[in-house]
Structures are given as C-alpha cells and as structure tokens.
C-alpha atoms as a PDB file:
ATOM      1  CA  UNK A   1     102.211 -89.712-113.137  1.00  0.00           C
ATOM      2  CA  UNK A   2     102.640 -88.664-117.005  1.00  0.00           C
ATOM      3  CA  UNK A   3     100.871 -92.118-117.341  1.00  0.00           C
ATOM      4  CA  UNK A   4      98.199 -91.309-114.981  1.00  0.00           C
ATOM      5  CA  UNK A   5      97.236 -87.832-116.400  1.00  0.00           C
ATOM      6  CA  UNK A   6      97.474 -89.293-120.196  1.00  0.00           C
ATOM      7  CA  UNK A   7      94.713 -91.789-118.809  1.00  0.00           C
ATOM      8  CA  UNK A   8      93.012 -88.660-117.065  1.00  0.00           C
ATOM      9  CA  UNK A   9      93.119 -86.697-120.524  1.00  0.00           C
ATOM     10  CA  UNK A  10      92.037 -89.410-122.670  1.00  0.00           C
ATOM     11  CA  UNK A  11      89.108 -90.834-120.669  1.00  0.00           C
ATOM     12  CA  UNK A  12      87.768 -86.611-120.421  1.00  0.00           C
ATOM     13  CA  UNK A  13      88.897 -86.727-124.721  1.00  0.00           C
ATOM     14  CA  UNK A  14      86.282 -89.849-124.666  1.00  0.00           C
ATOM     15  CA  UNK A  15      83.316 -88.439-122.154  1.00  0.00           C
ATOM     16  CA  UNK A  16      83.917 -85.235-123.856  1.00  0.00           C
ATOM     17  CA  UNK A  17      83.492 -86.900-127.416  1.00  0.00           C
ATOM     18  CA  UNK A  18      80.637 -88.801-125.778  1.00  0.00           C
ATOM     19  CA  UNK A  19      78.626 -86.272-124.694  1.00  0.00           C
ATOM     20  CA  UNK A  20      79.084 -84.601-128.287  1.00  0.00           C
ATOM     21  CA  UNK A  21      78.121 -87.792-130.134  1.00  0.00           C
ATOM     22  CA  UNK A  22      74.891 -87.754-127.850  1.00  0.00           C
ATOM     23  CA  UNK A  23      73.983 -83.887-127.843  1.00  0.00           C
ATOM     24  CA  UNK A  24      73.997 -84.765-132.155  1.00  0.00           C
ATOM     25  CA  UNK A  25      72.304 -87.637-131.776  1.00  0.00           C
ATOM     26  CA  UNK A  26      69.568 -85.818-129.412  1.00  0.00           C
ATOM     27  CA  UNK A  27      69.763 -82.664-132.217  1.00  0.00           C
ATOM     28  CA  UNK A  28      69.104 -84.685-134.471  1.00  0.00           C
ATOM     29  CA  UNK A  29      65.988 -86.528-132.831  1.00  0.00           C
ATOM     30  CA  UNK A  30      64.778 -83.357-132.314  1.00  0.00           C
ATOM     31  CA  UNK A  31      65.276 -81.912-135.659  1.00  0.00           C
ATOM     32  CA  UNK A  32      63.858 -85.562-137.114  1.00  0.00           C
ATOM     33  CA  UNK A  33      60.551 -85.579-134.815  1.00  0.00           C
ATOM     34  CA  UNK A  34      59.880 -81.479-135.725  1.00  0.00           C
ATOM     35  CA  UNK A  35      60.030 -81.936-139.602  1.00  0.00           C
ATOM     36  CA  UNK A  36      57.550 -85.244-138.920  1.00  0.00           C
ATOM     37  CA  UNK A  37      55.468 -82.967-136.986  1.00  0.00           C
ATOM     38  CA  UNK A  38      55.548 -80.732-139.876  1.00  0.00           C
ATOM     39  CA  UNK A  39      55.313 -82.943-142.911  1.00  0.00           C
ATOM     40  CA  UNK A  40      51.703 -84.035-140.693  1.00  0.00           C
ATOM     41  CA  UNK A  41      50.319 -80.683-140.031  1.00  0.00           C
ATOM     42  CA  UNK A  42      51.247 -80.331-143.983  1.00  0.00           C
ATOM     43  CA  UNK A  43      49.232 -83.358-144.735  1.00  0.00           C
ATOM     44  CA  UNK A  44      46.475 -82.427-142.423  1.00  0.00           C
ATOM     45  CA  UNK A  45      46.526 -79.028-144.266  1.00  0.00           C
ATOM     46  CA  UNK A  46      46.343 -80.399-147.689  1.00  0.00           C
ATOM     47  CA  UNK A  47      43.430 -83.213-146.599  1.00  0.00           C
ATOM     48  CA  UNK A  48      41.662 -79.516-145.246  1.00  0.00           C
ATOM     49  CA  UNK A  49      42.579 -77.844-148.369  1.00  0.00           C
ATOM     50  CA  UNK A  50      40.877 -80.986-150.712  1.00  0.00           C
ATOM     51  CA  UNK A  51      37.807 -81.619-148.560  1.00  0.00           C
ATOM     52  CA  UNK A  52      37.390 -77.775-149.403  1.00  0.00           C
ATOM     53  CA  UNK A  53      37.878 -78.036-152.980  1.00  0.00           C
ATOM     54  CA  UNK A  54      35.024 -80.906-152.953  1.00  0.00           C
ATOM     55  CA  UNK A  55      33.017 -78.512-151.101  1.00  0.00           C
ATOM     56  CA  UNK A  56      33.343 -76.035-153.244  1.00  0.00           C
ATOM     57  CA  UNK A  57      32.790 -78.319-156.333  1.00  0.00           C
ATOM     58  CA  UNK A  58      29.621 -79.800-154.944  1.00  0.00           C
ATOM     59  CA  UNK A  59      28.228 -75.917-153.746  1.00  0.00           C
ATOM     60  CA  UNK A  60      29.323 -75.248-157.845  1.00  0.00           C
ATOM     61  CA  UNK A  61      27.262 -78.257-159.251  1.00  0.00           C
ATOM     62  CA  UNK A  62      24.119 -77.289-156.912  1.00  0.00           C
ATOM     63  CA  UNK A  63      24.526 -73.664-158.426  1.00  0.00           C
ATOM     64  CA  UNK A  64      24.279 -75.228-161.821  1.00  0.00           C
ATOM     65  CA  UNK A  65      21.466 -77.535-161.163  1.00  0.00           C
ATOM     66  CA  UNK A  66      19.942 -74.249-159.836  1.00  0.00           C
ATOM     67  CA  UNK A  67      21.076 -71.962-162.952  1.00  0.00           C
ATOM     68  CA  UNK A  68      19.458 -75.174-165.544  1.00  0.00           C
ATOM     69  CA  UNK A  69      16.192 -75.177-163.743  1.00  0.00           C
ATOM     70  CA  UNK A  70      15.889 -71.251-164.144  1.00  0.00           C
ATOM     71  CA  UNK A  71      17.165 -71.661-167.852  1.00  0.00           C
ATOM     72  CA  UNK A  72      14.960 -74.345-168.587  1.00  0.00           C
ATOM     73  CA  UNK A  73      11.647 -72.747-166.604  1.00  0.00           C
ATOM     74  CA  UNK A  74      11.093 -70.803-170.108  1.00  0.00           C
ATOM     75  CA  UNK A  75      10.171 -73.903-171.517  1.00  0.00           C
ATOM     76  CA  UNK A  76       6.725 -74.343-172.711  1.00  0.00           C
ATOM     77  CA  UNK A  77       5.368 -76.645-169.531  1.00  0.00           C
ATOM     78  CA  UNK A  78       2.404 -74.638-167.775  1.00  0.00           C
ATOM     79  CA  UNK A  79       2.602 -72.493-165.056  1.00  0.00           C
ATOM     80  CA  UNK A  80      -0.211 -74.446-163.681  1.00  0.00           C
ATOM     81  CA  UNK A  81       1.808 -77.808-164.058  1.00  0.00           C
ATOM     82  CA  UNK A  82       4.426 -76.377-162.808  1.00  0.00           C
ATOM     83  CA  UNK A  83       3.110 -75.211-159.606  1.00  0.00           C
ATOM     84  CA  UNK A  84       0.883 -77.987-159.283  1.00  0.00           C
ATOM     85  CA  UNK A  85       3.481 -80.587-159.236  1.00  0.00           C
ATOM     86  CA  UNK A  86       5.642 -78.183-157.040  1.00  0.00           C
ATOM     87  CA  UNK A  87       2.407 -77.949-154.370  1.00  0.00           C
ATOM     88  CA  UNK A  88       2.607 -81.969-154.402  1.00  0.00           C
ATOM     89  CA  UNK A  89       6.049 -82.454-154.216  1.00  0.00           C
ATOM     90  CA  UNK A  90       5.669 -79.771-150.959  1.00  0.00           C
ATOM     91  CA  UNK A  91       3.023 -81.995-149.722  1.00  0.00           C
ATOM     92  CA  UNK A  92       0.824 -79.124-149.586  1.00  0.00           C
ATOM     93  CA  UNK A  93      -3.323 -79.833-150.046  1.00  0.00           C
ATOM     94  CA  UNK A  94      -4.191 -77.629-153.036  1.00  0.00           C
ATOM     95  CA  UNK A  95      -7.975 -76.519-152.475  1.00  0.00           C
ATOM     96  CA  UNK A  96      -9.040 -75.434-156.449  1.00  0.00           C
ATOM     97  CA  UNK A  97      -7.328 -74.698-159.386  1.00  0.00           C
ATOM     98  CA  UNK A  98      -8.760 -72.144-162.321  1.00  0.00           C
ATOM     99  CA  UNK A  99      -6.724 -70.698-165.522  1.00  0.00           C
ATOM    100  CA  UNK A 100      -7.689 -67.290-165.159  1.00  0.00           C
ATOM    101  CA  UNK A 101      -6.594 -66.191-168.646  1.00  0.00           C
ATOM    102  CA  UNK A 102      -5.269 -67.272-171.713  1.00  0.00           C
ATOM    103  CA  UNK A 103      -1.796 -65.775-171.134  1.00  0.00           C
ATOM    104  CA  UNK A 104      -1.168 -68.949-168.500  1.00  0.00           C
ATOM    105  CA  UNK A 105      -2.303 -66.680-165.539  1.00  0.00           C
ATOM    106  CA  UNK A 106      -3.453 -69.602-162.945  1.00  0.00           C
ATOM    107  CA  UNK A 107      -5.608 -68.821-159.275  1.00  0.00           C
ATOM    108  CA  UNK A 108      -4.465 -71.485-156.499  1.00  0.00           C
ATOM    109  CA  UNK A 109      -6.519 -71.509-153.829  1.00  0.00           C
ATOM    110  CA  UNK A 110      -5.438 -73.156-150.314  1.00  0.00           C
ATOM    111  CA  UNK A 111      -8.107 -73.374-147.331  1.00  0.00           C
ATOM    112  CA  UNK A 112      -5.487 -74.499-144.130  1.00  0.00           C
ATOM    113  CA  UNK A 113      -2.307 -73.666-144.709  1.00  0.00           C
ATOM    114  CA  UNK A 114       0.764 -73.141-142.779  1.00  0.00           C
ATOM    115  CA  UNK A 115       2.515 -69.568-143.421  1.00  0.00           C
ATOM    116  CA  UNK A 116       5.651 -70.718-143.598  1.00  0.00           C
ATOM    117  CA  UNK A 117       4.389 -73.644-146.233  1.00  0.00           C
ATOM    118  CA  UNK A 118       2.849 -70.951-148.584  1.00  0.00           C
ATOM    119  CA  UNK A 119       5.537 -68.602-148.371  1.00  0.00           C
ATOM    120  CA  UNK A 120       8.612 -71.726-149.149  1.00  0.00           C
ATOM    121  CA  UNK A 121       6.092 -72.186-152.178  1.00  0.00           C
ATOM    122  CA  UNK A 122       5.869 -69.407-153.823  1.00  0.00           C
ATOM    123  CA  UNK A 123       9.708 -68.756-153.151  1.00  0.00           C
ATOM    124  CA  UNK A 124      10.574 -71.894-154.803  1.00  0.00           C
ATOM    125  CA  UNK A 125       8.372 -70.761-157.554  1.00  0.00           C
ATOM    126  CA  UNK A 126       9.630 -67.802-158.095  1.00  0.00           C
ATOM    127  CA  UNK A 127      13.557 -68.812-158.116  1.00  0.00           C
ATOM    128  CA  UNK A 128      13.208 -72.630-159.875  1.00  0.00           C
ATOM    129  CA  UNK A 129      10.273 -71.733-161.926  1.00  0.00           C
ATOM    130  CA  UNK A 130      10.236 -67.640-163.231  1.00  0.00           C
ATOM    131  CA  UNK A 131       6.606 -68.172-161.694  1.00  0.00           C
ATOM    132  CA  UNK A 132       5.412 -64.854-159.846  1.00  0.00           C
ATOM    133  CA  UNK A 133       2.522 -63.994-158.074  1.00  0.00           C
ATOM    134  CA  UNK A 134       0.205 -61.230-159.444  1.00  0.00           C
ATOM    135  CA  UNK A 135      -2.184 -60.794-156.724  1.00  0.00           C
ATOM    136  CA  UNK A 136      -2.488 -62.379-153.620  1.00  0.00           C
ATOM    137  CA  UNK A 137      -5.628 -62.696-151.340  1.00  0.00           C
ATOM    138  CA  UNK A 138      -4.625 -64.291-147.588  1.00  0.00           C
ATOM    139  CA  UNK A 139      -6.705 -64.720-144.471  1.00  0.00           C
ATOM    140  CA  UNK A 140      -5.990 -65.721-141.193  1.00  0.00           C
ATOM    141  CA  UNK A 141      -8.067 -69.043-140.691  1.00  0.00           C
ATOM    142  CA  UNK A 142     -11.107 -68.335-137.645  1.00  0.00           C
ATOM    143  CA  UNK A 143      -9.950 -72.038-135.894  1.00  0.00           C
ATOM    144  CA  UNK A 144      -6.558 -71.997-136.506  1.00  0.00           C
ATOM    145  CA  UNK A 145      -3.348 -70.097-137.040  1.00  0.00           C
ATOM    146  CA  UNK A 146      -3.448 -71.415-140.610  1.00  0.00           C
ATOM    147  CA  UNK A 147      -4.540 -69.311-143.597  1.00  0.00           C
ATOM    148  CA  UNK A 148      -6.687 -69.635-146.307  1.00  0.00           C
ATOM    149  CA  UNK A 149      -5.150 -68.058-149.618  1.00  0.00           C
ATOM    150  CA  UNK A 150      -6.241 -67.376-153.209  1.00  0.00           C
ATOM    151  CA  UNK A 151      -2.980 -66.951-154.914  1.00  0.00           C
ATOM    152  CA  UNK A 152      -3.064 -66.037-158.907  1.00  0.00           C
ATOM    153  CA  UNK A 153      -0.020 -66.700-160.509  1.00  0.00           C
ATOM    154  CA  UNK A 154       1.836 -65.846-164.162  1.00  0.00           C
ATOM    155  CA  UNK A 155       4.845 -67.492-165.496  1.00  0.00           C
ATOM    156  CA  UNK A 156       7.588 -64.430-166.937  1.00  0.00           C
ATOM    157  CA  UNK A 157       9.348 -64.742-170.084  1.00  0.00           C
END
C-alpha cells in the first residue's frame, strides 16, 4: 500500500506541477499579448502624435506664406494691379477701372455681382494686400439678387 500511495503522491506532485507549469505559461501569454497590445496603442499614439506635428508644420508654413504676402504688400506694385489681378484670379468681371488720385486711390466698379464674391474680394484685399476700401457705393441689382458696386480703394503703408 506504501507503494500505492507513493504512486498516488507522486502522480498529484506531477498534475500539481502541471497545472503550475500551465497557469505560468497562460500568465505569461497573458502578460506577453497585453504589453503587444500596448507597445500598438503606443505606436498608434506616436503615428497620431506625428501626423499632428505635420499638421501643425503645414498650418505654420501657410501662416508664413500668409505673414510674406502682408510683408511684401508694401512693395511698390499698384493698388490697382494688385486688385486687378486679384479680381481675375477670383474670376470676377470687373466693369471700369479709374485712378482716382495720385496717392494710388483706385474706383472699381462691378455691374452683377454676387455678395458673397465682392465681400471674399475685398477681404482678401485687405488681409494679402494692406488694400482698404475708402468708400463704398452698393446697389441691389433691379433683375437680380446681384449688386452693382463702385468700390474706391487705397493701399496703407
């Protein structure tokens, strides 16, 4: 019987030891698969993190397009170039153009145009160009929702 429990005792030593070997080998499966997980979330992160950083660098290199045109508006090109060759790069039909002075003060006039059209223009103007408007006549056109404008315009210093 001595021979029979020894048997007993050593096959429950070698389950036991068993089941130990495979709750490790499970722990460690699990421990393996988690930092995985994490080292791809981290990775996912970081790919986040440098699409942002481009982002950031191309909003940066816009602003400093932006910040050279408004530097180099003070240069000694018209305002009447200037917002001539803005008008056709807006595809907008410029009716008459007359200097109105000899300080560079320009009159644009426009006969159907769309509100939102003339205001984008003389927006961009104002912020690419330093060119501001110093009177403004407007008009609802009588067969359309368009408007007929006399704009006169002066580049600032």
């Amino acid at each position: 019987m001595t021979h029979y429990l020894r048997i007993k005792m050593n096959t429950i030593n070698t389950l036991l030891f068993s089941f130990c070997i495979f709750f490790l080998f499970v722990m460690y499966l699990i421990f393996i698969l988690y930092l995985s997980e994490k080292k791809i979330n981290s990775e996912d992160y970081y790919i986040l993190n440098l699409k942002n950083l481009y982002e950031v660098k191309d909003i940066s290199e816009k602003i400093k397009k932006i910040n050279f045109k408004i530097n180099n508006s003070n240069s000694s090109i018209s305002p009447r170039i200037l917002a001539n060759s803005l008008a056709m790069d807006m595809n907008l039909s410029v009716t008459r153009i007359q200097p109105v002075g000899d300080d560079g003060t320009v009159s644009f006039w426009f006969n159907n145009i769309e509100t939102s059209q003339l205001f984008s223009w003389l927006i961009r103007l104002s912020t690419e160009h330093n060119i501001n408007v110093i009177s403004a006549n407007i008009q609802q056109s009588i067969d359309s929702d368009n408007l007929q404008s006399q704009i006169i315009l002066v580049k600032n210093n």
